[in-house]
C-alpha atoms as a PDB file:
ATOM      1  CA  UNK A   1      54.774 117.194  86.337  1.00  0.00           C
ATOM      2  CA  UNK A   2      57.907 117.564  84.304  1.00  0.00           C
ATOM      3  CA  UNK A   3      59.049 120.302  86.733  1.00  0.00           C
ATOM      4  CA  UNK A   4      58.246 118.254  89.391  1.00  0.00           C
ATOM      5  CA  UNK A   5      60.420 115.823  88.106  1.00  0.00           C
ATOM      6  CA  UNK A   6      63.649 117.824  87.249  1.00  0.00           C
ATOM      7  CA  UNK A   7      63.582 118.866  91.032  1.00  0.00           C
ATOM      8  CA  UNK A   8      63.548 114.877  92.032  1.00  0.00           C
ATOM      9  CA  UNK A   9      66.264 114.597  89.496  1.00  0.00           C
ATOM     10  CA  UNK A  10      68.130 117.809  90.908  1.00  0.00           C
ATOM     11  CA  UNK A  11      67.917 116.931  94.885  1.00  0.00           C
ATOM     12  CA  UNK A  12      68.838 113.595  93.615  1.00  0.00           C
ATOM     13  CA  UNK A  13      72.048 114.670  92.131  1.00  0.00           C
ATOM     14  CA  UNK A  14      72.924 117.136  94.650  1.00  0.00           C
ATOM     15  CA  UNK A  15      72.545 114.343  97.675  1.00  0.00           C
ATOM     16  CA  UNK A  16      74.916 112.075  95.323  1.00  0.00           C
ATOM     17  CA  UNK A  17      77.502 114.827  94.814  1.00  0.00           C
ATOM     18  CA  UNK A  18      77.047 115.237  98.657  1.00  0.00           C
ATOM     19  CA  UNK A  19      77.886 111.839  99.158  1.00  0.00           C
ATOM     20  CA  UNK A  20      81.062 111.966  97.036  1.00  0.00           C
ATOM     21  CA  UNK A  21      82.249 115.202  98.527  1.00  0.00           C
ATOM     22  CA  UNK A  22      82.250 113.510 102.156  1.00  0.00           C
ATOM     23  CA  UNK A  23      83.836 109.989 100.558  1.00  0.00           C
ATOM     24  CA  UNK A  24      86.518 112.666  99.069  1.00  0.00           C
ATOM     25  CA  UNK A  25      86.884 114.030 102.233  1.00  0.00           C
ATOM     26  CA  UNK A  26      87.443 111.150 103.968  1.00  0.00           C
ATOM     27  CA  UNK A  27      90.066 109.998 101.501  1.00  0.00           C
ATOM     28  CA  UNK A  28      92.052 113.341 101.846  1.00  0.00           C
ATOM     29  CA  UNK A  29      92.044 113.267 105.950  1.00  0.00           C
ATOM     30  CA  UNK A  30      93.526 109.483 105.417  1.00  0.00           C
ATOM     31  CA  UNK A  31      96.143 110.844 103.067  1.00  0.00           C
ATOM     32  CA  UNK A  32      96.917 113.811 105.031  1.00  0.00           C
ATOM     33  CA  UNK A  33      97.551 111.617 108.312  1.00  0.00           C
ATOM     34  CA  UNK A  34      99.822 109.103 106.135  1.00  0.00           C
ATOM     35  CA  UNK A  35     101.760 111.968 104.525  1.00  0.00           C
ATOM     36  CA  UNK A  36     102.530 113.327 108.169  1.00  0.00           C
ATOM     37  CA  UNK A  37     103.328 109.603 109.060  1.00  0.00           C
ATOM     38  CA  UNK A  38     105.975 109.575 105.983  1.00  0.00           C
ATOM     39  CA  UNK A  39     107.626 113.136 106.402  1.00  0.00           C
ATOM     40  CA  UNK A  40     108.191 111.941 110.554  1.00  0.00           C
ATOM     41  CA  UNK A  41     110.216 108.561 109.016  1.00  0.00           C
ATOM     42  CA  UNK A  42     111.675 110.747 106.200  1.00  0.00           C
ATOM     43  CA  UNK A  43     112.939 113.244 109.120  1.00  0.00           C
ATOM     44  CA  UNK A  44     114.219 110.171 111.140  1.00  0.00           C
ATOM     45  CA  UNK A  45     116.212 108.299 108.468  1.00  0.00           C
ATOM     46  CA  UNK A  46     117.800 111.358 106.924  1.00  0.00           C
ATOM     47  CA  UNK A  47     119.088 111.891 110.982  1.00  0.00           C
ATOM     48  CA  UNK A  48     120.054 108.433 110.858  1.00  0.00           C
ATOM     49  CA  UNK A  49     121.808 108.781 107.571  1.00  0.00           C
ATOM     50  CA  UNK A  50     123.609 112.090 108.449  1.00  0.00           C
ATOM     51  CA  UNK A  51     124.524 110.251 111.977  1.00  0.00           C
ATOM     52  CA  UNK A  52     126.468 107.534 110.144  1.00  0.00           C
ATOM     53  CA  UNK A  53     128.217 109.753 107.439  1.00  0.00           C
ATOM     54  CA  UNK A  54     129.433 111.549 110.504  1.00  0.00           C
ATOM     55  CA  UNK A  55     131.082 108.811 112.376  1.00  0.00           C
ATOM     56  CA  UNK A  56     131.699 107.133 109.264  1.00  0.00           C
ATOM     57  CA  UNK A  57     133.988 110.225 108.224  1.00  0.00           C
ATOM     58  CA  UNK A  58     136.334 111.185 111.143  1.00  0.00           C
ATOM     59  CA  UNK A  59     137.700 114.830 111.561  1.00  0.00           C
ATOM     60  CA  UNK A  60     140.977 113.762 109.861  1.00  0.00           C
ATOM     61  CA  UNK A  61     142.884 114.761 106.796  1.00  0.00           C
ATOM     62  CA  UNK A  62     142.650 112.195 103.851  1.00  0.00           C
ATOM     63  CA  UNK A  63     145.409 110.632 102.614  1.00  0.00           C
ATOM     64  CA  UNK A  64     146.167 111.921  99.764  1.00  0.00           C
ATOM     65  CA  UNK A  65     147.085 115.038 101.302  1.00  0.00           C
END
């Protein structure tokens, strides 16, 4: 009986750590699609910010020259 009972307790254990591997999972693939979502902005606003430092600075000498 005690064997039989370590087993339970094993197949238990292994069908929680199942569980929390797929939960895990699930909480990566969410990260990984709002990571993507952040580098596009990231990508977008540094294009934004180099677009306004460009006209911002025209192709002229400054004046202390």
């Amino acid at each position: 009986m005690k064997d039989e009972e370590r087993i339970i307790r094993l197949e238990t254990d292994v069908a929680y750590l199942q569980d929390m591997v797929r939960e895990l999972n699930d909480i990566v693939s969410e990260q990984q699609v709002m990571l993507t979502r952040l580098e596009k902005q990231n990508e977008a606003l540094n294009k934004r910010i180099e677009d306004m430092d460009t006209e911002a600075r025209p192709n002229r000498r400054p004046p202390h020259y």
